[in-house]
N, C-alpha and C. Protein backbone atom coordinates (compact mmCIF):
# COMPACT_ATOMS: atom_id res chain seq x y z
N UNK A 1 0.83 -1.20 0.00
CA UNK A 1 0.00 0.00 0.00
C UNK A 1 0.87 1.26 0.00
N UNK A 2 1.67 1.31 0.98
CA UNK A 2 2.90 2.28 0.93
C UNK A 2 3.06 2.80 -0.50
N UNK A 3 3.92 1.71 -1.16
CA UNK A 3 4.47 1.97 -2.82
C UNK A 3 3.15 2.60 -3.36
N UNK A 4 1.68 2.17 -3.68
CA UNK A 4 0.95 2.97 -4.04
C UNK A 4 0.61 4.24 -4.15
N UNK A 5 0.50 4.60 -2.37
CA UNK A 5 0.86 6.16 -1.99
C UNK A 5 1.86 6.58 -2.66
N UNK A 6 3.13 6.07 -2.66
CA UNK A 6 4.21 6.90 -3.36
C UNK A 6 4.00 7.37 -4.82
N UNK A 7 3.99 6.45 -5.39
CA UNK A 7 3.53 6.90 -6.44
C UNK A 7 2.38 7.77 -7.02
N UNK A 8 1.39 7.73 -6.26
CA UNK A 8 0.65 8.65 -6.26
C UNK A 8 1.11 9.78 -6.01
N UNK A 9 1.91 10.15 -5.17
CA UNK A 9 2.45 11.41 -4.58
C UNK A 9 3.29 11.99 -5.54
N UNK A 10 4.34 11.02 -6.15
CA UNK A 10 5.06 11.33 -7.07
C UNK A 10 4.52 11.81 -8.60
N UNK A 11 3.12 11.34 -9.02
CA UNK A 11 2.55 12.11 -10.03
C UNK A 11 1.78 13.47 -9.58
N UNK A 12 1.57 13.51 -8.93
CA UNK A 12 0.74 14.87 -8.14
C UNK A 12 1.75 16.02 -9.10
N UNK A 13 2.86 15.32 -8.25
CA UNK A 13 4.24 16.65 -8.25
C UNK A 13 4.58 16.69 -9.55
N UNK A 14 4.70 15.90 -10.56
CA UNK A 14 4.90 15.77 -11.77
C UNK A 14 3.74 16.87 -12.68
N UNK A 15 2.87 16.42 -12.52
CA UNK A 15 1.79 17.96 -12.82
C UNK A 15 1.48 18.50 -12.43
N UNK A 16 2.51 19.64 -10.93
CA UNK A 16 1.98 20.64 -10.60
C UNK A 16 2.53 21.42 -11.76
N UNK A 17 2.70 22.69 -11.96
CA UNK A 17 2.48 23.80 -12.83
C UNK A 17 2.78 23.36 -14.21
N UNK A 18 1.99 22.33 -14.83
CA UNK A 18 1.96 21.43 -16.11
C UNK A 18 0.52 22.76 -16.65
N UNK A 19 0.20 22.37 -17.73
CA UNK A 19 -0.61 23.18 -18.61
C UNK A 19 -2.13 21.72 -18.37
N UNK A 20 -3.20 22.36 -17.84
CA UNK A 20 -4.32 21.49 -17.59
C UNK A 20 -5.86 21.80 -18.23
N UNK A 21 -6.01 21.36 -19.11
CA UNK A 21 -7.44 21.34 -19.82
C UNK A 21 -8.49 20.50 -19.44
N UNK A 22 -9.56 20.72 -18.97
CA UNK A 22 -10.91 19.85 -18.71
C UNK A 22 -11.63 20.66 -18.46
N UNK A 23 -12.93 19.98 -18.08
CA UNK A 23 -14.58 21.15 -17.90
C UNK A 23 -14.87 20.47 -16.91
N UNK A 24 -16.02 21.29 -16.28
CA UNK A 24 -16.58 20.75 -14.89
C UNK A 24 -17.85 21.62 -15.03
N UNK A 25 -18.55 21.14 -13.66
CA UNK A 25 -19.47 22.38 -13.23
C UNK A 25 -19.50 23.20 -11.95
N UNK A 26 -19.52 24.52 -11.80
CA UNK A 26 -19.51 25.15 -10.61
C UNK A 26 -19.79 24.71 -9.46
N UNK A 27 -19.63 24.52 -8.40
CA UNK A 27 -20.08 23.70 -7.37
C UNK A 27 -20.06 24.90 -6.16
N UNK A 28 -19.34 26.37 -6.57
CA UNK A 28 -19.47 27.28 -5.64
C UNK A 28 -18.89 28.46 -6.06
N UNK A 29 -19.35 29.77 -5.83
CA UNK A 29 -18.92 30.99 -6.43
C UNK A 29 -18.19 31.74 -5.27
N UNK A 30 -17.15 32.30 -5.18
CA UNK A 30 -16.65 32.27 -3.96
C UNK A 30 -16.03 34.24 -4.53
N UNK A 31 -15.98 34.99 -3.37
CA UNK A 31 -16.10 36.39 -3.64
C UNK A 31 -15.04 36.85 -5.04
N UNK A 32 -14.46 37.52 -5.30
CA UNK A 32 -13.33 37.99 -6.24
C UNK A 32 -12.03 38.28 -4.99
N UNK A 33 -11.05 38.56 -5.56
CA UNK A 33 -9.76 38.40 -4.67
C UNK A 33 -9.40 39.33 -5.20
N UNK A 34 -9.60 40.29 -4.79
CA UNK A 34 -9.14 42.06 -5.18
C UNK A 34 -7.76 42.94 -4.57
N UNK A 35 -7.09 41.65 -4.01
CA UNK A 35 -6.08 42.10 -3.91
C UNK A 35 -4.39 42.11 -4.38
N UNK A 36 -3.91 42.97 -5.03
CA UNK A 36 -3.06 42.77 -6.25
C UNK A 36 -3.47 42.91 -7.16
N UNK A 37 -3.32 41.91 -8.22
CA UNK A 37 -3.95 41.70 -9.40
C UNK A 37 -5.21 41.11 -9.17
N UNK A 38 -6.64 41.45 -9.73
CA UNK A 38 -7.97 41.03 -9.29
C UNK A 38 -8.54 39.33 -9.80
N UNK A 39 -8.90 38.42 -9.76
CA UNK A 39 -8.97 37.24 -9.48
C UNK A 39 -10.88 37.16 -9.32
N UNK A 40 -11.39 36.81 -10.78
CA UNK A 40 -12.41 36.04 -10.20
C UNK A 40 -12.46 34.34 -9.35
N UNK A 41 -12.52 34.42 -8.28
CA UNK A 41 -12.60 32.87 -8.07
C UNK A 41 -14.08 32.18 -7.90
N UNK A 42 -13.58 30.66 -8.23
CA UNK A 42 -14.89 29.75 -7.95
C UNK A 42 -14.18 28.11 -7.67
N UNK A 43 -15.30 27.41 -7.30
CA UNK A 43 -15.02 26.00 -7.15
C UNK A 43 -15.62 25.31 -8.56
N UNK A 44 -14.74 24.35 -9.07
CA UNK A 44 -15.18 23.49 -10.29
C UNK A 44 -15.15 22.22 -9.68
N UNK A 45 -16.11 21.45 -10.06
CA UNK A 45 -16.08 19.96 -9.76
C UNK A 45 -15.81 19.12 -11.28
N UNK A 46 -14.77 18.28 -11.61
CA UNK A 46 -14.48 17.57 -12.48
C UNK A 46 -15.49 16.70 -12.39
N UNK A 47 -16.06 15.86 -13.72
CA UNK A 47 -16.28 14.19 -14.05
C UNK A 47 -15.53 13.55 -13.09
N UNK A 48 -14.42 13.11 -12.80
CA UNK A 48 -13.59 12.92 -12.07
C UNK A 48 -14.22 12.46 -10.41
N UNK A 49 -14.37 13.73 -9.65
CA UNK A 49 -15.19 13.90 -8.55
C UNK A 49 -13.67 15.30 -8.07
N UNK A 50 -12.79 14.99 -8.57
CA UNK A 50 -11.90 16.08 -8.16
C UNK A 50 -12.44 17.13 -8.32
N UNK A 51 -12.03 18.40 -7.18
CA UNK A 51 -12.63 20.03 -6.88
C UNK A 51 -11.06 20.78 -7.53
N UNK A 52 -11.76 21.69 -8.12
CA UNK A 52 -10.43 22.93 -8.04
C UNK A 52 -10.72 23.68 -8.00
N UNK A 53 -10.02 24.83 -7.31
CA UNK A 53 -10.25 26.31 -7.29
C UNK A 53 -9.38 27.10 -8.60
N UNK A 54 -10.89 27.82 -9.35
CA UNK A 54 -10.25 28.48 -10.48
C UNK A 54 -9.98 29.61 -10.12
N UNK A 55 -8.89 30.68 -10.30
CA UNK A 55 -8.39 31.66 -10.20
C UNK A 55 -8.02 32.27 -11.52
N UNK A 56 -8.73 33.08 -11.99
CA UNK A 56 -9.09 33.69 -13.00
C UNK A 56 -8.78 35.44 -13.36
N UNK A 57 -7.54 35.40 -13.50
CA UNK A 57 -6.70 36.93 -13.62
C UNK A 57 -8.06 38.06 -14.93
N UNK A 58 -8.45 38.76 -13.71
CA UNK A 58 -10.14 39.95 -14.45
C UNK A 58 -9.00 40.82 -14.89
N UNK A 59 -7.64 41.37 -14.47
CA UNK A 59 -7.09 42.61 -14.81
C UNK A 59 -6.45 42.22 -16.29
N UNK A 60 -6.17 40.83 -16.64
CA UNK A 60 -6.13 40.60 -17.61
C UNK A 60 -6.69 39.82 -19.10
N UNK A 61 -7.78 39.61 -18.38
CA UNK A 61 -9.20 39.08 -19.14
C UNK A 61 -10.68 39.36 -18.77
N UNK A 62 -11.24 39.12 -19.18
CA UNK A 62 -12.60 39.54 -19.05
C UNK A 62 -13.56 38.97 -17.86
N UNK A 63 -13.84 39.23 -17.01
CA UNK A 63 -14.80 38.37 -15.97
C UNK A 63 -16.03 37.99 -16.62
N UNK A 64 -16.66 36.79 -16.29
CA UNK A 64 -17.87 36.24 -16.51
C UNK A 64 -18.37 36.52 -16.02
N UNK A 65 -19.37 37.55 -16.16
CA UNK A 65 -20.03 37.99 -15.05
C UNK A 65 -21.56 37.56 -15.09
N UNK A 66 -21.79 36.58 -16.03
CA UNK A 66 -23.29 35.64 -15.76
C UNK A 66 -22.75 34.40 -15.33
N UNK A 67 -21.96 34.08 -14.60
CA UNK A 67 -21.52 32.92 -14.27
C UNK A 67 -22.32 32.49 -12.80
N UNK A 68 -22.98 31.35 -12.70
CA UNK A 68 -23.80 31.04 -11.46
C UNK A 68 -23.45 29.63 -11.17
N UNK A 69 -24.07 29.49 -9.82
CA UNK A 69 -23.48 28.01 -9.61
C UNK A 69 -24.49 26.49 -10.60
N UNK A 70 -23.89 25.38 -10.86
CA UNK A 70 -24.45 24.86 -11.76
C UNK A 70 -23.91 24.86 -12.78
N UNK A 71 -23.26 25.66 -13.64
CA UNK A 71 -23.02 26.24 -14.94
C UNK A 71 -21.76 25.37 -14.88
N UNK A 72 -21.64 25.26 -16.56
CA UNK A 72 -20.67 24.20 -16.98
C UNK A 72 -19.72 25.15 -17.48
N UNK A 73 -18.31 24.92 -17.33
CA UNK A 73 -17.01 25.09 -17.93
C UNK A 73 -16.04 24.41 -18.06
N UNK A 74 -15.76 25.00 -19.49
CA UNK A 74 -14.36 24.26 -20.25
C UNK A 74 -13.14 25.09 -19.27
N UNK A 75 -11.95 24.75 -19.53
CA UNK A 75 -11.03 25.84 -18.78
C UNK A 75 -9.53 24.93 -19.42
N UNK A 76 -8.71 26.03 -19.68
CA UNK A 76 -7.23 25.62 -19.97
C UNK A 76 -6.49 26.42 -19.22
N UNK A 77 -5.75 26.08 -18.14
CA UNK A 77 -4.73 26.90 -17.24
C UNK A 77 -3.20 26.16 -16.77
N UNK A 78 -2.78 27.04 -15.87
CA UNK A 78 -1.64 26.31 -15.24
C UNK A 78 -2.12 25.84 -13.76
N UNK A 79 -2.27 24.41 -13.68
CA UNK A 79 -2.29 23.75 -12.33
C UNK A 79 -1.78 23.70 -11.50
N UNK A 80 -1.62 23.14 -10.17
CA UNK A 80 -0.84 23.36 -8.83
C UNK A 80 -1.71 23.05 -8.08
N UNK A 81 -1.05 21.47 -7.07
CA UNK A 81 -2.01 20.74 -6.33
C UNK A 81 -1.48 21.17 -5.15
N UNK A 82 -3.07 20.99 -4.30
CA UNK A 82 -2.85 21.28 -3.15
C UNK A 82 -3.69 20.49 -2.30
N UNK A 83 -3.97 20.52 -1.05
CA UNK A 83 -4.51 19.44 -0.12
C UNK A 83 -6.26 19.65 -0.47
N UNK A 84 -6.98 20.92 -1.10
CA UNK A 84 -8.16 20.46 -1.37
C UNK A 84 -8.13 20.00 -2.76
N UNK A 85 -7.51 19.38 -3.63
CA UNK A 85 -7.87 19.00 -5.28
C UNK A 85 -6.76 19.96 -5.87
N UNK A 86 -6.84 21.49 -5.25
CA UNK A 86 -5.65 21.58 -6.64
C UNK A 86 -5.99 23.33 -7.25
N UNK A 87 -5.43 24.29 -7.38
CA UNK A 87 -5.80 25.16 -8.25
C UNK A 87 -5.52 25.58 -9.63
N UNK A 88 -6.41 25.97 -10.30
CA UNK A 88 -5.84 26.49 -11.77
C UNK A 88 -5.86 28.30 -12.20
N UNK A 89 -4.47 28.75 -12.40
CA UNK A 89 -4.44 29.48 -12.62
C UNK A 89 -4.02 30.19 -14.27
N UNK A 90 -3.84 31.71 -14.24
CA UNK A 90 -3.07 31.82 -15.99
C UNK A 90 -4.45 30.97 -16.96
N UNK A 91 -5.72 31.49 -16.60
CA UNK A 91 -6.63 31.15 -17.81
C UNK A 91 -6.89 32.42 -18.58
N UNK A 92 -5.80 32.64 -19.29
CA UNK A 92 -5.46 33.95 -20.13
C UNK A 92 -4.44 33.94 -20.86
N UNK A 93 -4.27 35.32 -21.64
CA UNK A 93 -2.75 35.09 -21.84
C UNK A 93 -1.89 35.77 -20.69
N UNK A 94 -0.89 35.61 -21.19
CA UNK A 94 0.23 35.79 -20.82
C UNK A 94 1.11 37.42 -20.98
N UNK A 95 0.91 38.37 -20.83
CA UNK A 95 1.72 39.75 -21.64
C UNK A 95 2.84 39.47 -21.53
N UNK A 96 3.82 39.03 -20.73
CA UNK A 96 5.25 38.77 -20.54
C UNK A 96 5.55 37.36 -21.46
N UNK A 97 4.39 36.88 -21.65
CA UNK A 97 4.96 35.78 -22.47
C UNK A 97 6.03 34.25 -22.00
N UNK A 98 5.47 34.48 -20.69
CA UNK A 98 6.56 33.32 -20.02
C UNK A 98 5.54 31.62 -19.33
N UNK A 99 4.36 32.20 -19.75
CA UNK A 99 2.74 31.15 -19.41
C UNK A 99 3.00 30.88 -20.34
N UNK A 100 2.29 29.39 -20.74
CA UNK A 100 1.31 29.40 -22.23
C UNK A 100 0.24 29.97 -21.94
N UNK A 101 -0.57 30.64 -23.08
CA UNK A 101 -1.93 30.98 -22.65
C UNK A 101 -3.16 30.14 -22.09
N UNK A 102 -3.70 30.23 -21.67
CA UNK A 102 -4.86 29.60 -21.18
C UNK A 102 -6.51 30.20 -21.49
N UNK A 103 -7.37 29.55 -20.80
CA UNK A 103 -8.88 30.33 -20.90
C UNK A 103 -9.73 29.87 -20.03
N UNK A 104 -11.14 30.51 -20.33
CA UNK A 104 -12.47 29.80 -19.51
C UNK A 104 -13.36 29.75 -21.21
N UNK A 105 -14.15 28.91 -21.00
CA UNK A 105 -15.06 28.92 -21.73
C UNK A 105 -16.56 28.63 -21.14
N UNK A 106 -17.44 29.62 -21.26
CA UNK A 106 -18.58 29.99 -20.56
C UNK A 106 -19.53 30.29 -21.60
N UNK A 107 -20.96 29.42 -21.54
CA UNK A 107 -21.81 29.25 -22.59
C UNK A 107 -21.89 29.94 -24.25
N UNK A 108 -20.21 28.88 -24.80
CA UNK A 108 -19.50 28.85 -25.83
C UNK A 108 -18.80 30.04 -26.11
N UNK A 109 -18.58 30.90 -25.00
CA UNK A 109 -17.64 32.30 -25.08
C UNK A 109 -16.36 31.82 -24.30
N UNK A 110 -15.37 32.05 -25.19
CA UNK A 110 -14.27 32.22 -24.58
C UNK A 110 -13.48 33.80 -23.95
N UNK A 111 -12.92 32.75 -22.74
CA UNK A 111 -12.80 34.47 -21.53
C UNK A 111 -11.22 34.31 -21.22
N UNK A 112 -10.15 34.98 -22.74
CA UNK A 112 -8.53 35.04 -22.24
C UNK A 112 -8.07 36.09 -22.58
């Protein structure tokens, strides 16, 4: 069982800040993070059953602002696990050019 865990542990780390594409549905809308650079956040629930918190740079893309809980999204970002499932960030571009770009996609609009 041990070796199992390990290995598990050892892919975690392997795709933290990897480039991560999938859709889910909202499972919670959680305030904006207005400090620094502004950040819509929310909770996504994968097919999967995995949760992530999306973090969604507004100063450099557009906020969804009909986004409610329920609602389905696509999303391409940079990942980084953590003890609840994991967050995704950089669903945009990049101005410095050192991300790949990323997005949200919200009833067939894309938001980078």
């Amino acid at each position: 069982m041990k070796k199992i865990l390990l290995i598990l542990l050892v892919s975690l780390e392997i795709f933290a800040g990897s480039q991560m594409c999938d859709s889910g549905n909202v499972t919670k809308l959680l305030s904006d993070d207005n400090t620094g650079s502004r950040h819509q956040r929310f909770i996504l629930k994968l097919s999967s059953g995995q949760t992530l918190l999306i973090a969604h740079n507004i100063d450099l893309a557009p906020k969804i602002d009909s986004l409610q809980k329920g609602d389905f999204i696509k999303f391409c970002g940079e990942y980084e696990s953590n003890s609840k499932g994991g967050v995704v960030h950089w669903t945009h571009h990049d101005p410095n050019m050192h991300h790949e770009g990323g997005w949200l996609e919200h009833h067939h609009r894309k938001y980078e």
